[in-house]
PDB file of N, CA and C in Angstrom:
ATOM      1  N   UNK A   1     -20.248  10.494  30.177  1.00  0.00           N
ATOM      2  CA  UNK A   1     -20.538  10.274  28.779  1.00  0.00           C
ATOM      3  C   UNK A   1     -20.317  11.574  28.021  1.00  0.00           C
ATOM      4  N   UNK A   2     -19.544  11.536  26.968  1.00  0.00           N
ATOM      5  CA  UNK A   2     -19.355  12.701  26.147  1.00  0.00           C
ATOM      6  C   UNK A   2     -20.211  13.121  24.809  1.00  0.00           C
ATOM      7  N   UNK A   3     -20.788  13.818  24.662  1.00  0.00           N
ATOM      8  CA  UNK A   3     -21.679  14.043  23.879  1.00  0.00           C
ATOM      9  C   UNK A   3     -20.912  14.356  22.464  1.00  0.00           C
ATOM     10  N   UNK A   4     -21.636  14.351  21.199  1.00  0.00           N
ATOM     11  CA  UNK A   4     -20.723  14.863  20.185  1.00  0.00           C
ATOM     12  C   UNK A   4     -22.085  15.683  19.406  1.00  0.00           C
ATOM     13  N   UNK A   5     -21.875  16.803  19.060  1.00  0.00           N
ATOM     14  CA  UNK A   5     -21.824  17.443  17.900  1.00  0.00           C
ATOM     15  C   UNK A   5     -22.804  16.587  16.650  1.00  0.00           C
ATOM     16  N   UNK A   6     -23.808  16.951  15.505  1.00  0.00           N
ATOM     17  CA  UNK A   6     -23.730  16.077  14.609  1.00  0.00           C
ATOM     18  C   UNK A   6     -22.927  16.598  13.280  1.00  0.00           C
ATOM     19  N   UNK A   7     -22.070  17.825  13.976  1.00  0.00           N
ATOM     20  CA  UNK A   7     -20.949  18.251  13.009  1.00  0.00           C
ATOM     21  C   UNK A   7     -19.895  17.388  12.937  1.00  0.00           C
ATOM     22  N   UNK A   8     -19.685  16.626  14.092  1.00  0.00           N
ATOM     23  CA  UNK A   8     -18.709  15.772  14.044  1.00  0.00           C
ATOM     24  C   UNK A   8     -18.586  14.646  13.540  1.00  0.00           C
ATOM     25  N   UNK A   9     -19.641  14.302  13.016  1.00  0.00           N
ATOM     26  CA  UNK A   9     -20.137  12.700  12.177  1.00  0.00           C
ATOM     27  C   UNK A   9     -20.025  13.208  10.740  1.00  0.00           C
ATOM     28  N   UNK A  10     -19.181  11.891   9.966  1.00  0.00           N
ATOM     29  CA  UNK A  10     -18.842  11.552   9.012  1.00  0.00           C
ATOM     30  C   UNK A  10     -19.942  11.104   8.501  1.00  0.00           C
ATOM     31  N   UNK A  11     -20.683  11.785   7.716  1.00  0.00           N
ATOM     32  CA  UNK A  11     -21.728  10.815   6.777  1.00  0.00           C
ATOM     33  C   UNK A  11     -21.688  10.837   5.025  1.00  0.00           C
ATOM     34  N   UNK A  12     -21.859   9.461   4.882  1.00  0.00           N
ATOM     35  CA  UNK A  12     -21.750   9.172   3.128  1.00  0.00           C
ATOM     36  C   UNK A  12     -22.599   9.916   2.439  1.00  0.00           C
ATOM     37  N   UNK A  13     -21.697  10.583   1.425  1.00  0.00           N
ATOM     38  CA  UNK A  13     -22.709  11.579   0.680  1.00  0.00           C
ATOM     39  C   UNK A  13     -22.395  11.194  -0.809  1.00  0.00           C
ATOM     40  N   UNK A  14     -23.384   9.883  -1.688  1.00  0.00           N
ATOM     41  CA  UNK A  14     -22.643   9.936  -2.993  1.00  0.00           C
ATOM     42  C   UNK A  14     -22.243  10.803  -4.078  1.00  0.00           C
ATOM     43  N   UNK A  15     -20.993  10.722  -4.525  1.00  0.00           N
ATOM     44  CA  UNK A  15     -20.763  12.096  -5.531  1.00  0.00           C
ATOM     45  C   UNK A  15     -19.924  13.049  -5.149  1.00  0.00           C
ATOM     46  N   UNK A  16     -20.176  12.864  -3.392  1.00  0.00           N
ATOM     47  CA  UNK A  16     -19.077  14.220  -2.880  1.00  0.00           C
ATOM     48  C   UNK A  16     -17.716  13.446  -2.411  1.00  0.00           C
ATOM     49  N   UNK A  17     -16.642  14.757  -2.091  1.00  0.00           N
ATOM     50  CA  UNK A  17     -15.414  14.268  -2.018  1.00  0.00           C
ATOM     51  C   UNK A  17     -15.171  14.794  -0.485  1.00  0.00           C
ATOM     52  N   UNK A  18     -14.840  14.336   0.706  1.00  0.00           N
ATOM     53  CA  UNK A  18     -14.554  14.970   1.666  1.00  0.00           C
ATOM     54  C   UNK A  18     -12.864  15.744   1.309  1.00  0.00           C
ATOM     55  N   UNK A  19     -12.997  17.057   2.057  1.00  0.00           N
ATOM     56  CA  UNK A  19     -11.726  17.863   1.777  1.00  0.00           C
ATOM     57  C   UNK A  19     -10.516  17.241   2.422  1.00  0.00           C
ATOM     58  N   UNK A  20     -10.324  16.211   3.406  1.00  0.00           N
ATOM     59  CA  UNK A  20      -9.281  15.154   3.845  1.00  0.00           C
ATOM     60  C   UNK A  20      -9.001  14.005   1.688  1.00  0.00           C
ATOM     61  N   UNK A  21     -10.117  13.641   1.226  1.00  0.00           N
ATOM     62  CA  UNK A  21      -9.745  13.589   0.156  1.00  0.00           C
ATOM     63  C   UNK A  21      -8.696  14.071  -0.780  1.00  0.00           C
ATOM     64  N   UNK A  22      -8.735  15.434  -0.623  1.00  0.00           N
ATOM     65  CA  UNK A  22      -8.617  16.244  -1.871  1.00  0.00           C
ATOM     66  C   UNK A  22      -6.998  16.782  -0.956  1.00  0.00           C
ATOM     67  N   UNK A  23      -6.773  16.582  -0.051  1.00  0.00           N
ATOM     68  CA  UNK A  23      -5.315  17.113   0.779  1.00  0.00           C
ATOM     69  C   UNK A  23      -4.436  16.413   0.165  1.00  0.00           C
ATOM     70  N   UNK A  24      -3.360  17.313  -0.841  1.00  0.00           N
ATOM     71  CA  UNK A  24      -2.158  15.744  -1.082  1.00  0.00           C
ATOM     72  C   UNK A  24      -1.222  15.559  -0.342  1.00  0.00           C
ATOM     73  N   UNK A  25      -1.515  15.957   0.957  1.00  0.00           N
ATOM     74  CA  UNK A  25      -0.482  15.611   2.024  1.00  0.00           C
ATOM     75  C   UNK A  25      -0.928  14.366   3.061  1.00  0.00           C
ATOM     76  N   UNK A  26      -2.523  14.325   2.489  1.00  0.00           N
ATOM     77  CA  UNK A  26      -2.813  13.328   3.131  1.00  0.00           C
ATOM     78  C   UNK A  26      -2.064  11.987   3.087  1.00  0.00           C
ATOM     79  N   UNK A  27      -1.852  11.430   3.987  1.00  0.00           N
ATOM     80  CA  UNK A  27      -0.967   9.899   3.910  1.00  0.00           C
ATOM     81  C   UNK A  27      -2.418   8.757   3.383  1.00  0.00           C
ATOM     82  N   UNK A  28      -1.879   7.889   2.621  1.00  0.00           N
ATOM     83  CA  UNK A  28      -2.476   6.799   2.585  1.00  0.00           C
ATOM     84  C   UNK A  28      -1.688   5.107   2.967  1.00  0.00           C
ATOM     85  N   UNK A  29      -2.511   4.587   3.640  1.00  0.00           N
ATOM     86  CA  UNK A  29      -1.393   3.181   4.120  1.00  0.00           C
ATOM     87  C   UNK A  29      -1.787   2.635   3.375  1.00  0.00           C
ATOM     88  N   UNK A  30      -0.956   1.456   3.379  1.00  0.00           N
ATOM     89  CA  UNK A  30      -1.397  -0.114   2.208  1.00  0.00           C
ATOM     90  C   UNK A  30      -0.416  -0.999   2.726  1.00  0.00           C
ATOM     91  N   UNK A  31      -1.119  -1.938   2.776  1.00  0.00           N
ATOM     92  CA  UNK A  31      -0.564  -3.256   3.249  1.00  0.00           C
ATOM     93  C   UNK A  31       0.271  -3.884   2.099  1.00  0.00           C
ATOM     94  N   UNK A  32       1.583  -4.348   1.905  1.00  0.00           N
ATOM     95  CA  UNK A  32       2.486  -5.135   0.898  1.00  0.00           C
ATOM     96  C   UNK A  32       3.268  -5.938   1.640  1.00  0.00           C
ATOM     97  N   UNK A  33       3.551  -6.911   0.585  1.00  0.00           N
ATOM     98  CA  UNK A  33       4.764  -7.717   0.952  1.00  0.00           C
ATOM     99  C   UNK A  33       5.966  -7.675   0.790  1.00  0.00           C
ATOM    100  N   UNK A  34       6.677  -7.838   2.017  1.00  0.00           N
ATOM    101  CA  UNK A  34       7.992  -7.458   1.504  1.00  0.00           C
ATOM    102  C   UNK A  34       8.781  -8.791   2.262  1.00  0.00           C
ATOM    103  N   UNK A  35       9.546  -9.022   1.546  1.00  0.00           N
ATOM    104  CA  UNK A  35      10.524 -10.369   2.040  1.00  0.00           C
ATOM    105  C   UNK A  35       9.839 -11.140   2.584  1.00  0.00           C
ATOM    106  N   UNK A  36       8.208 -12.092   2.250  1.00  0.00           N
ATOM    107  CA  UNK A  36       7.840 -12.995   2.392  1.00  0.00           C
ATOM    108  C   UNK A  36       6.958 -11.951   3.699  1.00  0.00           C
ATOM    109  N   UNK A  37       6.871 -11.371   4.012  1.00  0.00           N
ATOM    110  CA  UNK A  37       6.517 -10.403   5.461  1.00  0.00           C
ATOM    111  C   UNK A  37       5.474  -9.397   5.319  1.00  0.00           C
ATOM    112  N   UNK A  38       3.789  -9.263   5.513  1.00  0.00           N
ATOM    113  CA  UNK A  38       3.115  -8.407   5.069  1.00  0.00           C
ATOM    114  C   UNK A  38       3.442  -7.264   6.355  1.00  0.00           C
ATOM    115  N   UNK A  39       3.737  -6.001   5.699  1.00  0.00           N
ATOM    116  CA  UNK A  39       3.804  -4.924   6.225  1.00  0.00           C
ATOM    117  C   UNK A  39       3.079  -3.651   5.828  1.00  0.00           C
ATOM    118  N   UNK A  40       2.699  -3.026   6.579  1.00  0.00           N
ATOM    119  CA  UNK A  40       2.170  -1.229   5.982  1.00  0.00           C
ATOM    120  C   UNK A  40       3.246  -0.060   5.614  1.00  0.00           C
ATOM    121  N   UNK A  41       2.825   0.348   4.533  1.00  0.00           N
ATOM    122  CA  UNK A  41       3.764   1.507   4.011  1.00  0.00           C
ATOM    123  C   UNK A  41       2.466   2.572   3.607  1.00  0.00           C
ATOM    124  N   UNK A  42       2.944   3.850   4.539  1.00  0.00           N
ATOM    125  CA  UNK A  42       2.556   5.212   4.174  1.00  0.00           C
ATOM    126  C   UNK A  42       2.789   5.939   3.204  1.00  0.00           C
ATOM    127  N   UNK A  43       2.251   6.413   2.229  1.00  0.00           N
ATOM    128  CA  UNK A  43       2.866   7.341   1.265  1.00  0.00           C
ATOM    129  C   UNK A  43       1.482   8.321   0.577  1.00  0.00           C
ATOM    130  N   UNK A  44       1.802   9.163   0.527  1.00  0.00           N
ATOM    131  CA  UNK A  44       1.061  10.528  -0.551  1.00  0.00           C
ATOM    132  C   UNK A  44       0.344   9.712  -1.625  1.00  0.00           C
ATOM    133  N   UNK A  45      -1.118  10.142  -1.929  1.00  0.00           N
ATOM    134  CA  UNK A  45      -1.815   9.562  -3.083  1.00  0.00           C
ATOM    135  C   UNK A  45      -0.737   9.695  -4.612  1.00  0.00           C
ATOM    136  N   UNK A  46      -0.339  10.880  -4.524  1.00  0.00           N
ATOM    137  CA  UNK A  46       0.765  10.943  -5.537  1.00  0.00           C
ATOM    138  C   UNK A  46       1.830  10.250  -5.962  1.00  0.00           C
ATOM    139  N   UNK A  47       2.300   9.443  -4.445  1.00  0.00           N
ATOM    140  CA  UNK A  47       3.489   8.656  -4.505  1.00  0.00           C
ATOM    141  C   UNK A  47       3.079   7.262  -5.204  1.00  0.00           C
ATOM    142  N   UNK A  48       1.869   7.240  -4.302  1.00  0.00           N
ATOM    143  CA  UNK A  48       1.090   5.527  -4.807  1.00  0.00           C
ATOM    144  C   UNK A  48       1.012   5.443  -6.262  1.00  0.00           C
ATOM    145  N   UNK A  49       0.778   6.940  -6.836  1.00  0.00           N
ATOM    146  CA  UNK A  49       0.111   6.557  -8.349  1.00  0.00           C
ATOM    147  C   UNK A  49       1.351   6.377  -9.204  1.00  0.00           C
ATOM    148  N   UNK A  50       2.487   7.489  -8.311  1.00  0.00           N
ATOM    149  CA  UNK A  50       3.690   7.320  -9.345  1.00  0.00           C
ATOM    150  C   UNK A  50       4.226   5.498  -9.148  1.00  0.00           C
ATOM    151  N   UNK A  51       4.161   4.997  -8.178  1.00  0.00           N
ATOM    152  CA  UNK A  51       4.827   3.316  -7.740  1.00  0.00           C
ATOM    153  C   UNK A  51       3.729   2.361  -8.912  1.00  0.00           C
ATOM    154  N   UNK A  52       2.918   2.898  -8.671  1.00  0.00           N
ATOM    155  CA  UNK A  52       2.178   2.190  -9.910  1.00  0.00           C
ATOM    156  C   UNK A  52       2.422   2.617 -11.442  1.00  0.00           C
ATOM    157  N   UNK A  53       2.946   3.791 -11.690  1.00  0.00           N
ATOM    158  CA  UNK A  53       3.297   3.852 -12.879  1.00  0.00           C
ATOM    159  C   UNK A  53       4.369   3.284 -13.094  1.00  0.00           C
ATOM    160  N   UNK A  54       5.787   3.392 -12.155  1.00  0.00           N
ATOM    161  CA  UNK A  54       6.533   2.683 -12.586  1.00  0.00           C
ATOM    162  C   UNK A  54       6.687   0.953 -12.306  1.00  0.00           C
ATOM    163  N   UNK A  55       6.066   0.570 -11.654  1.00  0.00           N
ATOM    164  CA  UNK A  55       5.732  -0.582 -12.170  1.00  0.00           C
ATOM    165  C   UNK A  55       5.199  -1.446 -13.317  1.00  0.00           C
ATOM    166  N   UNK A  56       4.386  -0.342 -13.782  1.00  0.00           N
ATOM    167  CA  UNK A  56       3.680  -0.672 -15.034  1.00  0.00           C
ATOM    168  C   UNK A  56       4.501  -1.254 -15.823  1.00  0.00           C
ATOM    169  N   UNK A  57       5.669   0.259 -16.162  1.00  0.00           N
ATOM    170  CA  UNK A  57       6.095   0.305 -16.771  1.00  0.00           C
ATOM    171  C   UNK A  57       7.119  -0.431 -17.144  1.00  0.00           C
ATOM    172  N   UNK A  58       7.891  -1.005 -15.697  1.00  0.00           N
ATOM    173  CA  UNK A  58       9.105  -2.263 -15.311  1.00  0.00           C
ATOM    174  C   UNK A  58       8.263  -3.663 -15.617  1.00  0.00           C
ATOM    175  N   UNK A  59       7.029  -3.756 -15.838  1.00  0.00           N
ATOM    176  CA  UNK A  59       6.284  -4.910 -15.817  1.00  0.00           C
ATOM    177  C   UNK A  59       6.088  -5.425 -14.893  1.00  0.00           C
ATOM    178  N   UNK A  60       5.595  -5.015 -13.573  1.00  0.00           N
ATOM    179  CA  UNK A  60       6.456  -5.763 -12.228  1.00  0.00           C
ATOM    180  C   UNK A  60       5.455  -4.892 -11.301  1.00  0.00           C
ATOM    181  N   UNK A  61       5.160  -6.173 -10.421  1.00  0.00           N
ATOM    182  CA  UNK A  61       3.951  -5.591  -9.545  1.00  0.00           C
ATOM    183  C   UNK A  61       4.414  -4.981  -8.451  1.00  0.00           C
ATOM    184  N   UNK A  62       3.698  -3.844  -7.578  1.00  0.00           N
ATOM    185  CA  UNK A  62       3.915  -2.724  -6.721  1.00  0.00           C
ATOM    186  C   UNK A  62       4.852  -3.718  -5.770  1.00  0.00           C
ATOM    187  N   UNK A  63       4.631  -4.550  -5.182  1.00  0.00           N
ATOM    188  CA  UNK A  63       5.294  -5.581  -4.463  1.00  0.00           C
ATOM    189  C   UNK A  63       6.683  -5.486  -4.453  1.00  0.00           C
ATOM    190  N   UNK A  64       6.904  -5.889  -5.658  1.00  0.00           N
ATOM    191  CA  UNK A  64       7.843  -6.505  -6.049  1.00  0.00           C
ATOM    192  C   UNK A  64       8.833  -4.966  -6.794  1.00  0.00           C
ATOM    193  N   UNK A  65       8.698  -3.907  -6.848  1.00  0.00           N
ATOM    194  CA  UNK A  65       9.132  -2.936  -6.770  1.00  0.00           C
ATOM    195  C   UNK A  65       9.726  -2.098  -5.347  1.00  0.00           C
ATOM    196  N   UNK A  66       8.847  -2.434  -4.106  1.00  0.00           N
ATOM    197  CA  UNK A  66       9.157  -1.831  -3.222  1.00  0.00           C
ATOM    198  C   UNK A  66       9.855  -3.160  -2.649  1.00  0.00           C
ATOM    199  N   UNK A  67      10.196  -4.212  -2.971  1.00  0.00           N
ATOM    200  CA  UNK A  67      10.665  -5.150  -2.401  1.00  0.00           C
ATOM    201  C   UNK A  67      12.878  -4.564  -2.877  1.00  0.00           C
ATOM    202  N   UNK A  68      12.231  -3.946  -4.232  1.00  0.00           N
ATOM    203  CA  UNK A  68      13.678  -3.747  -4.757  1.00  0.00           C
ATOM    204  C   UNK A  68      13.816  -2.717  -4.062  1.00  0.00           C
ATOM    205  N   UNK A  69      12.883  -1.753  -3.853  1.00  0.00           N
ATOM    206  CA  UNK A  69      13.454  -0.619  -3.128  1.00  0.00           C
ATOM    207  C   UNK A  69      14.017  -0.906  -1.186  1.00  0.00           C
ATOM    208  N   UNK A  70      13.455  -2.163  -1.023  1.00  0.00           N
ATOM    209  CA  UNK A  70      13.713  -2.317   0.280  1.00  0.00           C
ATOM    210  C   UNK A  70      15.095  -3.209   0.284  1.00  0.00           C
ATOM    211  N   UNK A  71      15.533  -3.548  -0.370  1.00  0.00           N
ATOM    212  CA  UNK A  71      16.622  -4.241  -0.117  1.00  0.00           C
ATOM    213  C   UNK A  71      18.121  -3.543  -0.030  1.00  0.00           C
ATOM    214  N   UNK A  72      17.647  -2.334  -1.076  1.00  0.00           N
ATOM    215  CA  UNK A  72      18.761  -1.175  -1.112  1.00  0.00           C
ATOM    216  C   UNK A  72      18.660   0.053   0.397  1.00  0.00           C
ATOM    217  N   UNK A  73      17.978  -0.303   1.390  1.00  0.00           N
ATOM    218  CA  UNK A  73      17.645   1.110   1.518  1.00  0.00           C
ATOM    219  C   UNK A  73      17.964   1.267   3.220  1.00  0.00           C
ATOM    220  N   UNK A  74      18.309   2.329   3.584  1.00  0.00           N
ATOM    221  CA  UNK A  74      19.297   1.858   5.022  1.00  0.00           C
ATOM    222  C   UNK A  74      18.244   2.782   6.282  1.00  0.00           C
ATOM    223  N   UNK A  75      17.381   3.226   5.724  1.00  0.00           N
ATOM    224  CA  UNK A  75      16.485   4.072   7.052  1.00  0.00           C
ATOM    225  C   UNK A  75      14.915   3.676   6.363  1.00  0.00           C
ATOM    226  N   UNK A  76      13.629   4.080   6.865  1.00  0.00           N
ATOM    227  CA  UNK A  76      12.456   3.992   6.620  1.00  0.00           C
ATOM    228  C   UNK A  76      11.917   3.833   5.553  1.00  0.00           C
ATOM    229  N   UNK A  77      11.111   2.684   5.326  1.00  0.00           N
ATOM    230  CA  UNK A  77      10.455   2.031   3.860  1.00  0.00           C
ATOM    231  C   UNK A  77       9.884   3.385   3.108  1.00  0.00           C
ATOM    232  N   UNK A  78       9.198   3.929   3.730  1.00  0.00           N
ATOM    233  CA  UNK A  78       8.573   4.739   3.067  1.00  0.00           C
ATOM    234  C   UNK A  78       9.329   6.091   2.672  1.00  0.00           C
ATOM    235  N   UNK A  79      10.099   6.488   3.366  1.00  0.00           N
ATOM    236  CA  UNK A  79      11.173   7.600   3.006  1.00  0.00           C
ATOM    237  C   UNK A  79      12.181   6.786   1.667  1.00  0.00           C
ATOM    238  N   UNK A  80      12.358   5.787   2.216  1.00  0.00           N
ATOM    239  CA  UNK A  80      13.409   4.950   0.446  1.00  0.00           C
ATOM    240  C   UNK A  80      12.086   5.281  -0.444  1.00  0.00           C
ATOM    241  N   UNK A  81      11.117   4.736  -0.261  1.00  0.00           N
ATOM    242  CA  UNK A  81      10.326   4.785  -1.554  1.00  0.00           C
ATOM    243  C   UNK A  81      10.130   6.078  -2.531  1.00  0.00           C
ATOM    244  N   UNK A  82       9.876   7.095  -1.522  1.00  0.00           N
ATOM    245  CA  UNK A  82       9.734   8.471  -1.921  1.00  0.00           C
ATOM    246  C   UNK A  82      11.212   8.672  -2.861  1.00  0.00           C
ATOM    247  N   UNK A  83      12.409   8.606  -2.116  1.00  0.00           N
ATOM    248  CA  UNK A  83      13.617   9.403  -2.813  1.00  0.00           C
ATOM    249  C   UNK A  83      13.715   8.555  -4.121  1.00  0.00           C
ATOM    250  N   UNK A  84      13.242   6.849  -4.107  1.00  0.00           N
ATOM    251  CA  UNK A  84      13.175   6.060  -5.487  1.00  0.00           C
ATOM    252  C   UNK A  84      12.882   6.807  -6.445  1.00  0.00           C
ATOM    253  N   UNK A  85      11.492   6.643  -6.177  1.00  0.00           N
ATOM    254  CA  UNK A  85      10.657   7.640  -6.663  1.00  0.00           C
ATOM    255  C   UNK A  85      10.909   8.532  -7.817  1.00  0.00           C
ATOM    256  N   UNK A  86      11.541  10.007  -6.456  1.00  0.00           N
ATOM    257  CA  UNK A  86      11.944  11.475  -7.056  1.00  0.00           C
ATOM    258  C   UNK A  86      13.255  10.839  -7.652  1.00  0.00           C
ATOM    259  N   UNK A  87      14.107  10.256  -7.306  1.00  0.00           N
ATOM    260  CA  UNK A  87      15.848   9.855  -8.640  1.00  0.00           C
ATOM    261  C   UNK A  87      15.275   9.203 -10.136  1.00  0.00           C
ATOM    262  N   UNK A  88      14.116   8.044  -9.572  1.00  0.00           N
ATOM    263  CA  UNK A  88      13.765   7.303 -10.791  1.00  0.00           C
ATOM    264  C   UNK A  88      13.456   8.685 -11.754  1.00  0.00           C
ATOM    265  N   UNK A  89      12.325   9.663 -11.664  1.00  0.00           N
ATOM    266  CA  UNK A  89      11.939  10.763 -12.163  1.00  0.00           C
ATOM    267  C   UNK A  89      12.896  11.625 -12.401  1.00  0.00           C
ATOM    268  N   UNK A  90      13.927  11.838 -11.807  1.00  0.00           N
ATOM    269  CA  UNK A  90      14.903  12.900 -12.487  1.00  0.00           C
ATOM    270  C   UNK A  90      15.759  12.187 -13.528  1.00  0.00           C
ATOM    271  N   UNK A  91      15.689  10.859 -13.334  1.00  0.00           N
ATOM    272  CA  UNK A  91      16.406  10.217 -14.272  1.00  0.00           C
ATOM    273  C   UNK A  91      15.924   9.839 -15.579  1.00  0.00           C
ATOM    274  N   UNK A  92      14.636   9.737 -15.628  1.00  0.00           N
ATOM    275  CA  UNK A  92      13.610  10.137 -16.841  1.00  0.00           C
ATOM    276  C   UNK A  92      14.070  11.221 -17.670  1.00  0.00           C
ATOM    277  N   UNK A  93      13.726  12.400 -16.547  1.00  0.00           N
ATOM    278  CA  UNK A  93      14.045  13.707 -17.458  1.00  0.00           C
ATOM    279  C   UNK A  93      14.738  13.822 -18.051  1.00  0.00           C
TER     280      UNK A  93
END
């Protein structure tokens, strides 16, 4: 039996932010649909917020955005999404 630490326990503290929070390298998953098919896609809290902005903005739900990005895209969902992403944004500028 391995003993643990009570440094090692995660406990809810309301108000506070754990520093895995606050990492923007942290990955976050989310479950979507893509071609009738629920799958997980990884991406940066940053990435998520930008897929939601431009959705907003296309009128068109996160879904149905990465569904466009998946149909174009020839290696990993989540790597297409990212470069979408950064082109959609340079193409703004």
């Amino acid at each position: 039996m391995t003993a643990f630490s009570d440094s090692s326990r995660q406990t809810y503290a309301p108000g506070r932010v754990s520093a895995d929070a606050l990492d923007p390298t942290r990955l976050v998953k989310r479950s979507v649909v893509v071609a009738g098919h629920r799958t997980s896609v990884s991406l940066e809290d940053a990435f998520w917020s930008e897929l939601r902005r431009v959705a907003t903005a296309r009128r068109c739900s996160i879904n149905a955005l990465i569904a466009e990005v998946d149909e174009g895209r020839s290696g990993n969902l989540s790597s297409a999404i990212r470069v979408f992403l950064l082109l959609n944004r340079v193409k703004d500028e």
